[in-house]
Structure formats: structure tokens, C-alpha cells
N, C-alpha and C. Protein backbone atom coordinates (compact mmCIF):
# COMPACT_ATOMS: atom_id res chain seq x y z
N UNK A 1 -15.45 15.24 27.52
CA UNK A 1 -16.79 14.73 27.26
C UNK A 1 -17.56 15.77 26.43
N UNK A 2 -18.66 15.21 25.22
CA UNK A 2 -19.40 15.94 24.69
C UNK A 2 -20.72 15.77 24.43
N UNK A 3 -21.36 16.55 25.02
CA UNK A 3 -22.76 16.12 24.92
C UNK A 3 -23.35 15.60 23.53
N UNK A 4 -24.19 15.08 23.25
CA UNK A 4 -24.61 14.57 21.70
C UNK A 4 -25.59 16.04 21.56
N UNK A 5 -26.19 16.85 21.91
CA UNK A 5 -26.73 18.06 21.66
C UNK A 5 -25.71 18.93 20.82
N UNK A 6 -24.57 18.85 21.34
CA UNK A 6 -23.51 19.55 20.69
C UNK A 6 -22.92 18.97 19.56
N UNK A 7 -22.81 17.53 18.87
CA UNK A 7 -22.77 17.18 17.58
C UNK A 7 -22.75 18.12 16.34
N UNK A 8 -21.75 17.71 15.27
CA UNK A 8 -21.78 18.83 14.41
C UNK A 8 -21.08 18.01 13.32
N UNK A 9 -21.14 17.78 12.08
CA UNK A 9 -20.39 17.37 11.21
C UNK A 9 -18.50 17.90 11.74
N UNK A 10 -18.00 16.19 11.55
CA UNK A 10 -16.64 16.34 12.06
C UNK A 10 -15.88 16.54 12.99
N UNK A 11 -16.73 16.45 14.07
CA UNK A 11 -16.74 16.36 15.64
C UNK A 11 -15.82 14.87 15.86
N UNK A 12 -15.19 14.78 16.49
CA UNK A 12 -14.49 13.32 16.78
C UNK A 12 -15.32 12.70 18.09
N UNK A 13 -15.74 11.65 18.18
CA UNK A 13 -15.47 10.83 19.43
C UNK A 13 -14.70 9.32 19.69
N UNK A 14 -15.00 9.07 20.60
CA UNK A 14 -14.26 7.93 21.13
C UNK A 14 -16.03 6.95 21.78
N UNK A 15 -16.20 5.89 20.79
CA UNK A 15 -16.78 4.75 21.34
C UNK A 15 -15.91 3.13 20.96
N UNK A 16 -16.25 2.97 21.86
CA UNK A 16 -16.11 1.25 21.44
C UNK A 16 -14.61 1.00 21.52
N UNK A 17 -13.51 2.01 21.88
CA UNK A 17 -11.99 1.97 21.54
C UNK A 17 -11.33 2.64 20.51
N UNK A 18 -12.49 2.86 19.16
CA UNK A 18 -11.95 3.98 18.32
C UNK A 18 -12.54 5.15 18.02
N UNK A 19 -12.03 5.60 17.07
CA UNK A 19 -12.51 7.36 16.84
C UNK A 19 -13.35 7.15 15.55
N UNK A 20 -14.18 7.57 15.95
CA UNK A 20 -15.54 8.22 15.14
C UNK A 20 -15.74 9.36 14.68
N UNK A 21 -15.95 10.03 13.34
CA UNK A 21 -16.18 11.18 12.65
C UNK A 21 -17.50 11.71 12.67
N UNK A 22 -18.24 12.73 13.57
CA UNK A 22 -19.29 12.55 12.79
C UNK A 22 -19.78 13.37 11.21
N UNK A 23 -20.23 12.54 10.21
CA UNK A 23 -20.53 12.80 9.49
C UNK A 23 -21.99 13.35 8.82
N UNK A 24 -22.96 12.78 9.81
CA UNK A 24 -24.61 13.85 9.52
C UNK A 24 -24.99 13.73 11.15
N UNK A 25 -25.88 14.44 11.46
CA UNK A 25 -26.40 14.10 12.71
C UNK A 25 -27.93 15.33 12.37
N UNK A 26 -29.02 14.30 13.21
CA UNK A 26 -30.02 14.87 13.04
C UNK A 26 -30.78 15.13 14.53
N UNK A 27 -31.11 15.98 15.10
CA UNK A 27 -32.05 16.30 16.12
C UNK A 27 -33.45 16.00 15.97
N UNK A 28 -33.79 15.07 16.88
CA UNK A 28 -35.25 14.54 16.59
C UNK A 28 -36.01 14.67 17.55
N UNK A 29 -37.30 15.85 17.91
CA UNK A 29 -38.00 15.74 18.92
C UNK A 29 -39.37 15.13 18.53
N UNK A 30 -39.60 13.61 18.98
CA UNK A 30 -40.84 13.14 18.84
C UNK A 30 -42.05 14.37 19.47
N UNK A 31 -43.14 14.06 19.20
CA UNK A 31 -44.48 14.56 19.82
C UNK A 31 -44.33 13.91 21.01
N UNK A 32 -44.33 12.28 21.27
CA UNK A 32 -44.81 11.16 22.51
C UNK A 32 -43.31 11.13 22.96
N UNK A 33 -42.73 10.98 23.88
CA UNK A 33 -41.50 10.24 24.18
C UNK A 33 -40.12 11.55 24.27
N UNK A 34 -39.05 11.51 25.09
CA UNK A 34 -38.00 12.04 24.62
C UNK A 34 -37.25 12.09 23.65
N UNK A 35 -36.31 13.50 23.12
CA UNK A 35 -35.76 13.75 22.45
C UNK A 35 -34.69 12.97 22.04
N UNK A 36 -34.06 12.39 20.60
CA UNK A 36 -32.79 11.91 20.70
C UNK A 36 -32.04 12.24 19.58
N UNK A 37 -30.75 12.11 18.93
CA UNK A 37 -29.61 12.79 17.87
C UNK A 37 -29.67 11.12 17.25
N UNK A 38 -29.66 11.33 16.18
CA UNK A 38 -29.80 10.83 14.89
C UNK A 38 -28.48 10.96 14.65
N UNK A 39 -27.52 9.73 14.00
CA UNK A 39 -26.22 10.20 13.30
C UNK A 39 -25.44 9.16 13.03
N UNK A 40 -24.56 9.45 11.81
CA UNK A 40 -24.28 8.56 10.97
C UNK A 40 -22.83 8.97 10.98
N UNK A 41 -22.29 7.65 11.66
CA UNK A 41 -20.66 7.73 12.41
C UNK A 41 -19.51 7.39 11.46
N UNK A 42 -18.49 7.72 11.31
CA UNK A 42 -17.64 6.92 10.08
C UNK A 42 -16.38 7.11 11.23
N UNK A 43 -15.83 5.59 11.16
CA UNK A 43 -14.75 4.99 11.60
C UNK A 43 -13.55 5.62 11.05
N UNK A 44 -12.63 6.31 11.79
CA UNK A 44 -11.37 6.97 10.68
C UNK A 44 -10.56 6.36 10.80
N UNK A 45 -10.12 5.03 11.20
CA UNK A 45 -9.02 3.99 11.13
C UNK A 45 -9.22 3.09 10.27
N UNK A 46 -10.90 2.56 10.40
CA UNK A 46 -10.97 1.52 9.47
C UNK A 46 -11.91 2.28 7.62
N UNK A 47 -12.98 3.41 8.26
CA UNK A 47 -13.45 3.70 7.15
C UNK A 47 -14.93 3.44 7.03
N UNK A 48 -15.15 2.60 7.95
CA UNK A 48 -16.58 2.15 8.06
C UNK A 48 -17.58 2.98 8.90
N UNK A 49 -18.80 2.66 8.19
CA UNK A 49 -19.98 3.90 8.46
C UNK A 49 -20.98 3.03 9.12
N UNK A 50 -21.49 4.00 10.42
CA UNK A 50 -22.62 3.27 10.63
C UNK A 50 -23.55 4.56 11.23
N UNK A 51 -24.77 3.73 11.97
CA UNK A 51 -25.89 5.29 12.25
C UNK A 51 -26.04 4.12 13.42
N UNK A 52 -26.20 5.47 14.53
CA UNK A 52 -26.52 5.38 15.60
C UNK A 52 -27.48 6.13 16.33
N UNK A 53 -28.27 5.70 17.18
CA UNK A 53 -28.53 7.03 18.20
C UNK A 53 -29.00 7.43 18.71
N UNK A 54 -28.67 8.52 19.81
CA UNK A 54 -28.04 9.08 21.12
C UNK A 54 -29.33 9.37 21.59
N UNK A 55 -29.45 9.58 23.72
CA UNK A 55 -30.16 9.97 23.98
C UNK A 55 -29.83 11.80 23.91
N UNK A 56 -30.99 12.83 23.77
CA UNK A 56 -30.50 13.78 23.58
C UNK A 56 -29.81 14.32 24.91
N UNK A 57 -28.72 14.76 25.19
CA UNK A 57 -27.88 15.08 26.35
C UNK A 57 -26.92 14.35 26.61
N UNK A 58 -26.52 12.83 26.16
CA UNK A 58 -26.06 12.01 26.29
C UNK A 58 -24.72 12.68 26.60
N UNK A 59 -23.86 11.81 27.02
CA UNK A 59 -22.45 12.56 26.76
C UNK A 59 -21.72 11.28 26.35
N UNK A 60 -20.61 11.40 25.55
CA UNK A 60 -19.81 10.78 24.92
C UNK A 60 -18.46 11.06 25.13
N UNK A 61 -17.13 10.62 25.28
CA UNK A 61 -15.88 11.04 25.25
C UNK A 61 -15.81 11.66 23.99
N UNK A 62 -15.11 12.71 23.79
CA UNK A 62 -14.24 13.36 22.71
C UNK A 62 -12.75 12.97 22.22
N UNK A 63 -12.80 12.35 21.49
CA UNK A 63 -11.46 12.25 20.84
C UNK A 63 -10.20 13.58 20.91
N UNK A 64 -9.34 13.49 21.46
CA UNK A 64 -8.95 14.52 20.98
C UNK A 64 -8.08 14.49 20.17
N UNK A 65 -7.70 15.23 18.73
CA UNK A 65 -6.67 15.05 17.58
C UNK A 65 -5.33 16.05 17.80
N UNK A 66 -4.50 15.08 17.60
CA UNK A 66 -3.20 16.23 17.62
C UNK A 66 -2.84 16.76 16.05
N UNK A 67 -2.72 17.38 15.29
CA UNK A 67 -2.20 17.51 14.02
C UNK A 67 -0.83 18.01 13.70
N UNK A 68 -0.16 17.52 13.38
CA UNK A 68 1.42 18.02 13.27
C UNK A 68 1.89 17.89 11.71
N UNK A 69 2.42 19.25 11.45
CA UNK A 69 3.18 19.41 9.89
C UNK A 69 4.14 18.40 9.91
N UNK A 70 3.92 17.71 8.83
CA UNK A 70 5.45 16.78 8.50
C UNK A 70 5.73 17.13 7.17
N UNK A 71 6.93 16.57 6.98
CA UNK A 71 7.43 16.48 5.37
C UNK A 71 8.25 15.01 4.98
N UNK A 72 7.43 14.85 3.81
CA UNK A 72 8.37 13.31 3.39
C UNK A 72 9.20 13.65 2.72
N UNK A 73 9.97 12.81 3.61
CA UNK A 73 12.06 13.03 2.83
C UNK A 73 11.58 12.34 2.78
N UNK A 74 11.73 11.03 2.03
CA UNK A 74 12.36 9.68 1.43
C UNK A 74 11.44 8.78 1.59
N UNK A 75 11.76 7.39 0.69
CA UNK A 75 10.94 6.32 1.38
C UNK A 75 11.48 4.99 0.96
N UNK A 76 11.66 4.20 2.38
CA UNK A 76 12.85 3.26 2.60
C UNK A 76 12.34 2.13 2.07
N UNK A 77 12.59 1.62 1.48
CA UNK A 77 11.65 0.13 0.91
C UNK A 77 10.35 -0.13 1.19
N UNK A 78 9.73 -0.57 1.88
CA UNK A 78 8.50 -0.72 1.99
C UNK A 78 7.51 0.61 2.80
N UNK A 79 8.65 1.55 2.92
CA UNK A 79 7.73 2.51 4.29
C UNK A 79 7.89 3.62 3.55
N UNK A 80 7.10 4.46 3.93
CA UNK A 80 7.46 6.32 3.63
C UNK A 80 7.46 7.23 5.16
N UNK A 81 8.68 7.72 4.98
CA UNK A 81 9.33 8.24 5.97
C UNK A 81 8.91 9.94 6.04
N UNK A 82 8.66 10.43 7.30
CA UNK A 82 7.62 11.65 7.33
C UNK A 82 8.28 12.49 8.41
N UNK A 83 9.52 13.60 8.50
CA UNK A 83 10.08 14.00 9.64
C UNK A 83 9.29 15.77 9.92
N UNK A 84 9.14 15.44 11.58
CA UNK A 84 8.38 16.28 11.93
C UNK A 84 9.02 17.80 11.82
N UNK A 85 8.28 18.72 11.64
CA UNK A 85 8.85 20.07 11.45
C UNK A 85 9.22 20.88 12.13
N UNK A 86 9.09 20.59 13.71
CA UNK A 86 9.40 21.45 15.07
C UNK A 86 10.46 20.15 15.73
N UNK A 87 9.97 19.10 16.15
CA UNK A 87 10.91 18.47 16.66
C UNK A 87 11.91 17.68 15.63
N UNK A 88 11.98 17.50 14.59
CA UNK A 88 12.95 16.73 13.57
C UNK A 88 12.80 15.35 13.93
N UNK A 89 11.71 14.82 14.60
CA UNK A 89 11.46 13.20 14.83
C UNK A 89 10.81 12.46 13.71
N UNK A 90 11.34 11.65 13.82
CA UNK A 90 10.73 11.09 12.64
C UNK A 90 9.63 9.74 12.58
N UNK A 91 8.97 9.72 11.57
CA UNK A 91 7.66 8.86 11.62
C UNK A 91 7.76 8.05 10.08
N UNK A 92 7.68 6.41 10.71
CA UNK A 92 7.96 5.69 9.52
C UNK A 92 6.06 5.02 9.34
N UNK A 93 5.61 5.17 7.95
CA UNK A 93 4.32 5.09 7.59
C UNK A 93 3.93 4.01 6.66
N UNK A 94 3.51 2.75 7.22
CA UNK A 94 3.07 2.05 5.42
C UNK A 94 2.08 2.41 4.50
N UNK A 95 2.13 1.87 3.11
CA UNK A 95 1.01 2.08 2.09
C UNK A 95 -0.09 1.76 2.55
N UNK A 96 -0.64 0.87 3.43
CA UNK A 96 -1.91 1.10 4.02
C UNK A 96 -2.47 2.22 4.47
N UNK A 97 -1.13 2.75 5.70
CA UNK A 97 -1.37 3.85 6.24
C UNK A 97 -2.18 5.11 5.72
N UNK A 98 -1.60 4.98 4.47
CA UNK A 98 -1.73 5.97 3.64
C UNK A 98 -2.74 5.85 2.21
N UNK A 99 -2.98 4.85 1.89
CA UNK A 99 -4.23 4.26 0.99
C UNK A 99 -3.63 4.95 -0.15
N UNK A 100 -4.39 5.37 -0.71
CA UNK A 100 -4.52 5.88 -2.16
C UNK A 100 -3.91 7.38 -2.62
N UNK A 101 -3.52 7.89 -1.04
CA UNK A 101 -2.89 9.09 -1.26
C UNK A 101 -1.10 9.05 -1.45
N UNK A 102 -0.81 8.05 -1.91
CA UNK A 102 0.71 7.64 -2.45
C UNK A 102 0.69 8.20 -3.81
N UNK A 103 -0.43 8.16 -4.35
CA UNK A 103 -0.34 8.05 -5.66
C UNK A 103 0.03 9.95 -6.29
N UNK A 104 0.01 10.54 -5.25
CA UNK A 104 0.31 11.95 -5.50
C UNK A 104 1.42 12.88 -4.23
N UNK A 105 1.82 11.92 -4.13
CA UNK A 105 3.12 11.71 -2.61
C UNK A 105 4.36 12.48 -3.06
N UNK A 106 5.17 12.93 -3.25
CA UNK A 106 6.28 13.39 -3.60
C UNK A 106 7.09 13.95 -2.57
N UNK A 107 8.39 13.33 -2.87
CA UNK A 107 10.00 14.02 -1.98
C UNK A 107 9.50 15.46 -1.46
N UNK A 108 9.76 15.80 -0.50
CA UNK A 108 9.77 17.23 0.08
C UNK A 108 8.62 18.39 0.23
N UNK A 109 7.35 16.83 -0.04
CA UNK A 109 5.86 17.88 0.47
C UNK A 109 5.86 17.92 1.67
N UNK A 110 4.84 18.92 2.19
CA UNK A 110 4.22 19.00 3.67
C UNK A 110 3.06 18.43 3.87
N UNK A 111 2.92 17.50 4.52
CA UNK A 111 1.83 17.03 5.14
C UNK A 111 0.94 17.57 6.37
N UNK A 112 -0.16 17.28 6.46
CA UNK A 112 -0.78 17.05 8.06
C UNK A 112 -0.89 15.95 8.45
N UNK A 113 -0.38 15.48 9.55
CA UNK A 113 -0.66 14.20 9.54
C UNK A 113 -1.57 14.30 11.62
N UNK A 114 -2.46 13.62 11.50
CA UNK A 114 -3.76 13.54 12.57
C UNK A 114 -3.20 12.19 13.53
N UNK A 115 -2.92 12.47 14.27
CA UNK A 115 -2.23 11.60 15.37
C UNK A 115 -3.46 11.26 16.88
N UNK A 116 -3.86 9.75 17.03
CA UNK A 116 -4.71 10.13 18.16
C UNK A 116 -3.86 8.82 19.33
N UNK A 117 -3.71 8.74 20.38
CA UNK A 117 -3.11 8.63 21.46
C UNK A 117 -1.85 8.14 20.48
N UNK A 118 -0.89 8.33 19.69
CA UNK A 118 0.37 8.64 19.03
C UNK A 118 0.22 7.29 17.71
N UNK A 119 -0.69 7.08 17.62
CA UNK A 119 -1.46 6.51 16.85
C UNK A 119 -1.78 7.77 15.03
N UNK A 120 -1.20 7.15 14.25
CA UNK A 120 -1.78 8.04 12.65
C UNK A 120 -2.76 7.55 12.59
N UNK A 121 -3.86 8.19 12.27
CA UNK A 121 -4.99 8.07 11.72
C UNK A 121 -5.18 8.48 10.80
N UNK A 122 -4.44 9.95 10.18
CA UNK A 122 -5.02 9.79 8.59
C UNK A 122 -3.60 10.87 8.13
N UNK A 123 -3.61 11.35 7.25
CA UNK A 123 -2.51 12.28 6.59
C UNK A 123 -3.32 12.70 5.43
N UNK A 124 -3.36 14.16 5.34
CA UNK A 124 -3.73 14.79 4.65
C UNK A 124 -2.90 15.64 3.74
N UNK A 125 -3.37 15.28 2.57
CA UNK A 125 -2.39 16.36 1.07
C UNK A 125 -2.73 17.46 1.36
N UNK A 126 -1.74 18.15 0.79
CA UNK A 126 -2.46 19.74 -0.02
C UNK A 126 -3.79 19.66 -1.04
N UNK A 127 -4.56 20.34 -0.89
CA UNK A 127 -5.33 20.20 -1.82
C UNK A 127 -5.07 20.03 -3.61
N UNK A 128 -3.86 20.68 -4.04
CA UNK A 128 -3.31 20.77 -5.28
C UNK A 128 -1.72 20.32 -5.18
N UNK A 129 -1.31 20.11 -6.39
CA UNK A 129 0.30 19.49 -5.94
C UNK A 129 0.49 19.98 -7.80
N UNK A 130 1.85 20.51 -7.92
CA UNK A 130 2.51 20.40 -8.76
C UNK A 130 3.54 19.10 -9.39
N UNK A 131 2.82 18.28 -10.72
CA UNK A 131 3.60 17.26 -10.71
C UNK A 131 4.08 17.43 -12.40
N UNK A 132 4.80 16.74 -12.44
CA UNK A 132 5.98 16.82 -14.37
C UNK A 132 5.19 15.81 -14.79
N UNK A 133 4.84 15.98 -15.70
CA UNK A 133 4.51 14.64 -17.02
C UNK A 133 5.34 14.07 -17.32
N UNK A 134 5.52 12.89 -17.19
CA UNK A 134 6.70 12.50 -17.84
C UNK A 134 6.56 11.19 -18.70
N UNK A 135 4.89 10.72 -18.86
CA UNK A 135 5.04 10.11 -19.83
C UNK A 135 3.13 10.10 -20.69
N UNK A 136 3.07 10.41 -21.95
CA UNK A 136 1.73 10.65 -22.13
C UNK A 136 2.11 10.55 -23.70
N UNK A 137 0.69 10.31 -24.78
CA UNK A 137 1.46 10.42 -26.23
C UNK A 137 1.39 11.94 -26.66
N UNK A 138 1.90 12.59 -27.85
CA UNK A 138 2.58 13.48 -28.29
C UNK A 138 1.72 14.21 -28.99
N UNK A 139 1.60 15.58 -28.53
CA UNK A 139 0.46 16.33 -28.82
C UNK A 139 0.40 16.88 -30.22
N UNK A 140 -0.37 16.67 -31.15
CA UNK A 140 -0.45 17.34 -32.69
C UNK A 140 -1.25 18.52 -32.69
N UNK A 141 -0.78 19.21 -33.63
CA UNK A 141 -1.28 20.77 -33.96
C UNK A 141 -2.07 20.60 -34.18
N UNK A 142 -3.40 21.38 -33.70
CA UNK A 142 -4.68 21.66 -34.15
C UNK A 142 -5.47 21.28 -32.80
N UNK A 143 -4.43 20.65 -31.64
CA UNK A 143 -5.17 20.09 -30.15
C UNK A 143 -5.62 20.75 -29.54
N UNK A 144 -6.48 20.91 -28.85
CA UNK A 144 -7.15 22.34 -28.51
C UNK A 144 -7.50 21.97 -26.82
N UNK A 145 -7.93 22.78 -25.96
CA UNK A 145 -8.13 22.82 -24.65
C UNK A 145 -9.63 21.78 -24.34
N UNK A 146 -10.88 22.25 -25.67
CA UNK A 146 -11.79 21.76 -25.47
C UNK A 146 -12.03 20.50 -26.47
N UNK A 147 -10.96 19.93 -26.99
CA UNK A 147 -10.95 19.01 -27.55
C UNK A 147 -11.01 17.78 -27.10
N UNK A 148 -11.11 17.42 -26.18
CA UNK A 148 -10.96 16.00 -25.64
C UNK A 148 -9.48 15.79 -24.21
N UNK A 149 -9.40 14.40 -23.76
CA UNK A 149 -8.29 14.64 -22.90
C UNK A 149 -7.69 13.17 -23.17
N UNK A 150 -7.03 12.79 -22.74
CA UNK A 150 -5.80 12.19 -23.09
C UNK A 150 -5.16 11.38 -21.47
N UNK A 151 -4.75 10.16 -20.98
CA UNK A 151 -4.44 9.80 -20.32
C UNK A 151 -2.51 10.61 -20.17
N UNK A 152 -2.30 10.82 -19.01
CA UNK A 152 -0.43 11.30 -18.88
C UNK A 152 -0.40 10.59 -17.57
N UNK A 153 1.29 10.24 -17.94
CA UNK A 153 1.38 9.36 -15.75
C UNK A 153 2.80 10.38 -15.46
N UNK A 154 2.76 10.69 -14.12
CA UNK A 154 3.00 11.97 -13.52
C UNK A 154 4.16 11.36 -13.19
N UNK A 155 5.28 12.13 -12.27
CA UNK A 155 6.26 11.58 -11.80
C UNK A 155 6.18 10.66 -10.55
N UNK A 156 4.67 10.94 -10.04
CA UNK A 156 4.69 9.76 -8.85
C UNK A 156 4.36 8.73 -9.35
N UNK A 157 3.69 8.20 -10.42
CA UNK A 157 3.28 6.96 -10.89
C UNK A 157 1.90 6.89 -11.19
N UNK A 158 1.03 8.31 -11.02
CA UNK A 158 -0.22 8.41 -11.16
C UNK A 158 -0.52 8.80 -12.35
N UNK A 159 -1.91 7.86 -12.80
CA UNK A 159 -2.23 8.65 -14.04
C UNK A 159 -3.49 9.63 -13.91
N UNK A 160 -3.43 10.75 -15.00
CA UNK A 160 -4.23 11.67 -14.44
C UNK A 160 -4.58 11.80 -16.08
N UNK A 161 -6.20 11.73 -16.73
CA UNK A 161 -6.59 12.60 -17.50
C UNK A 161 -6.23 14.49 -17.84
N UNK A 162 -5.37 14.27 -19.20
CA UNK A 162 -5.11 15.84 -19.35
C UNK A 162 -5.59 15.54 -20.97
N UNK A 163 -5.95 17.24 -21.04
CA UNK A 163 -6.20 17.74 -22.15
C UNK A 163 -5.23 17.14 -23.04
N UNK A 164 -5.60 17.29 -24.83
CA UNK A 164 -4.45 17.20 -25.71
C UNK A 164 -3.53 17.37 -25.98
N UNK A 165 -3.29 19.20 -25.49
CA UNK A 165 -2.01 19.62 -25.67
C UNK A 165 -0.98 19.77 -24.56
N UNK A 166 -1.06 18.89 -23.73
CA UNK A 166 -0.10 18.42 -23.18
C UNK A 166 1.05 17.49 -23.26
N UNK A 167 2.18 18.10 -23.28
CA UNK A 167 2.82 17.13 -23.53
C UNK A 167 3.81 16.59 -22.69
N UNK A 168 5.00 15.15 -22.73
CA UNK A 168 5.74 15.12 -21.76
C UNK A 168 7.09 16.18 -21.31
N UNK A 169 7.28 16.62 -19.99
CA UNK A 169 8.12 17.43 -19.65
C UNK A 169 7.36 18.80 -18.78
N UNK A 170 6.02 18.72 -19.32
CA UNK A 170 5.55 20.09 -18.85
C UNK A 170 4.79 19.51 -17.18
N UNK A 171 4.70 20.75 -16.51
CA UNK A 171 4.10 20.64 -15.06
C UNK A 171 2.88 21.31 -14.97
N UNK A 172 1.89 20.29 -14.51
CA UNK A 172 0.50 20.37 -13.95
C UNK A 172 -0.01 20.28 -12.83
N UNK A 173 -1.08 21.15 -12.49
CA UNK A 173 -1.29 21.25 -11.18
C UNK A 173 -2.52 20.47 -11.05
N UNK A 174 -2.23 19.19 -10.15
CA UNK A 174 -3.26 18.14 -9.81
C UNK A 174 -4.31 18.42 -8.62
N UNK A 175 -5.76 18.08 -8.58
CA UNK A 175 -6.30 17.81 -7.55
C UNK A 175 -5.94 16.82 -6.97
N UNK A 176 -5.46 16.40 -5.32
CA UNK A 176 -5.39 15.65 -4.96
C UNK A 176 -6.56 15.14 -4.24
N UNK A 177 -7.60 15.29 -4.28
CA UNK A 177 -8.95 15.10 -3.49
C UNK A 177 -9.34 13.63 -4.65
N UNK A 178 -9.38 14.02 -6.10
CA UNK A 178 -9.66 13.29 -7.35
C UNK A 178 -9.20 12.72 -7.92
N UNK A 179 -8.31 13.83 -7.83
CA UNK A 179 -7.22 13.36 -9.56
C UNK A 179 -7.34 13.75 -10.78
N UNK A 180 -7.99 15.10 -10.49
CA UNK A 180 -8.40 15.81 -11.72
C UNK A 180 -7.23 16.87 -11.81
N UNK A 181 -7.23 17.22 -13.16
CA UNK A 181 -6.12 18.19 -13.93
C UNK A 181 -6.81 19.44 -13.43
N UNK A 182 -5.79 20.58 -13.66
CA UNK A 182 -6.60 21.79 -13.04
C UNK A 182 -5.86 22.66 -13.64
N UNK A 183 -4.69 22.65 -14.53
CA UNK A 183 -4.35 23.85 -15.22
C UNK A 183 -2.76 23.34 -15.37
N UNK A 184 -2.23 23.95 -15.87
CA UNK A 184 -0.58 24.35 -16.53
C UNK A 184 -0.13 25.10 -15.43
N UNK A 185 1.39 24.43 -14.91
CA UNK A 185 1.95 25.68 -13.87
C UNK A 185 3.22 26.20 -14.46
């Protein structure tokens, strides 16, 4: 249990059956009346935000998160397959599961992946990932860094704005938060 006094950006709880993030929370002591927490909840299964709120002292269940390193070997037709790094068990994941972070996924990364009663709730990249160009048009002399940028699609299937003088074959180091280019590796 956690009191709502104790609230803090990214605190987990448990209402209603799922887990809640909190994402702002405000302490409000009227002049007339008791104190109460102000705060604006985001759903980490479904994604959805709402504001609620608390009497001040309240108590709430705490979510608690397990986080475990995985790495994706492979991915079997419709699933991506994620084997754990201490026990070698393995965890089969769909593209839902995983939303938009496929698009910078690759054979033999490490993941975090956030597990709540054995339930995924989210999987988290590295912040940066090394990926090959392997298809973009063909850079001419005179292309310069501050010249403009150029669409390239990576070996996972993502396309990522790069500078001019990039060309296909070479490896770039991606934000995975965006999808922004971040340099030559």
C-alpha cells in the first residue's frame, strides 16, 4: 500500500484491476476544507490517461513491477520470441504487445521487459541501437552534413531520416525513443 502523499512521477498503482503510471501529481491544500493529490494517471496496458483525485493520506495498492533482461532470438510467424537471461525461459510476444517498438527490434538485442502478476506490460529498447542501411538513394559529391537529409530504411524495415552523405551499407546509430539519426558508427 501507498499513501497518495507519497506520489511521485512513475510510481505504479493498482486501481480498478490495472496498473496505473503516475504521470503529474499535484498537492493541494485548500484554505476551507481538507487537503487532497491532484493527478493525472496513464493506463500502461491500454495507454489511456485520466486525472483523478485522492484524499490526501489515502492509501492505494502499489503495483509491484518485476523487470527481467531478455534477448530476442528469433521471431516465429506472427510472434517475437524473447528468452530470459538467468532462467533460459522463454516468452512468446505479439506486435501489439509491442506497438511501434518492432520497428527498431533486431536478432540478438537485450531487452527489459516489465512483467506485472506474469502479465508484459511493456518492453523497453536501448535507448540507441546500431542499424545497416540498406536501402536509401546514392549520395553525390558536394553532400554535406548540414545540407539537408534524405529518407534510408534500416535493416529492420524502419525508415529513418539521414543526412546526404549516407549511403547504403554503412551503420547508424538510431534513437529508439524517435527515430532520429544520431551519428555514423
Amino acid at each position: 500500500m501507498i499513501s497518495s502523499n507519497d506520489f511521485r512521477s512513475g510510481v505504479t498503482i493498482e486501481l480498478d484491476g490495472s496498473v496505473w503510471r503516475v504521470v503529474e501529481f499535484l498537492h493541494v491544500k485548500p484554505g476551507k476544507g481538507s487537503a487532497f493529490v491532484r493527478t493525472k494517471l496513464k493506463n500502461v496496458q491500454t495507454g489511456n490517461v485520466v486525472e483523478r483525485t485522492f484524499r490526501a493520506g489515502e492509501t492505494v495498492p502499489q503495483a509491484t513491477i518485476e523487470k527481467r533482461t531478455m534477448q530476442h532470438t528469433y521471431k516465429e510467424a506472427d510472434q517475437y520470441v524473447f528468452m530470459d537471461m538467468e532462467t533460459f525461459e522463454e516468452a512468446h510476444l505479439r506486435p501489439e504487445q509491442l506497438g511501434d517498438r518492432t520497428k527498431f527490434l533486431k536478432e540478438g538485442m537485450e531487452v527489459n521487459i516489465l512483467l506485472w502478476n506474469g502479465q508484459v506490460l511493456e518492453v523497453e529498447l536501448p535507448t540507441s541501437v546500431i542499424l545497416e542501411v540498406i536501402e536509401t538513394d546514392p549520395g553525390v559529391k558536394g553532400d554535406t552534413a548540414t545540407g539537408g537529409s534524405k529518407p534510408a530504411i534500416v535493416e529492420t524495415g524502419a525508415q529513418v531520416m539521414v543526412p546526404l552523405f549516407i549511403s547504403v551499407g554503412e551503420r547508424i546509430k538510431v534513437d529508439t525513443r524517435d527515430g532520429s539519426y544520431l551519428g555514423r558508427e
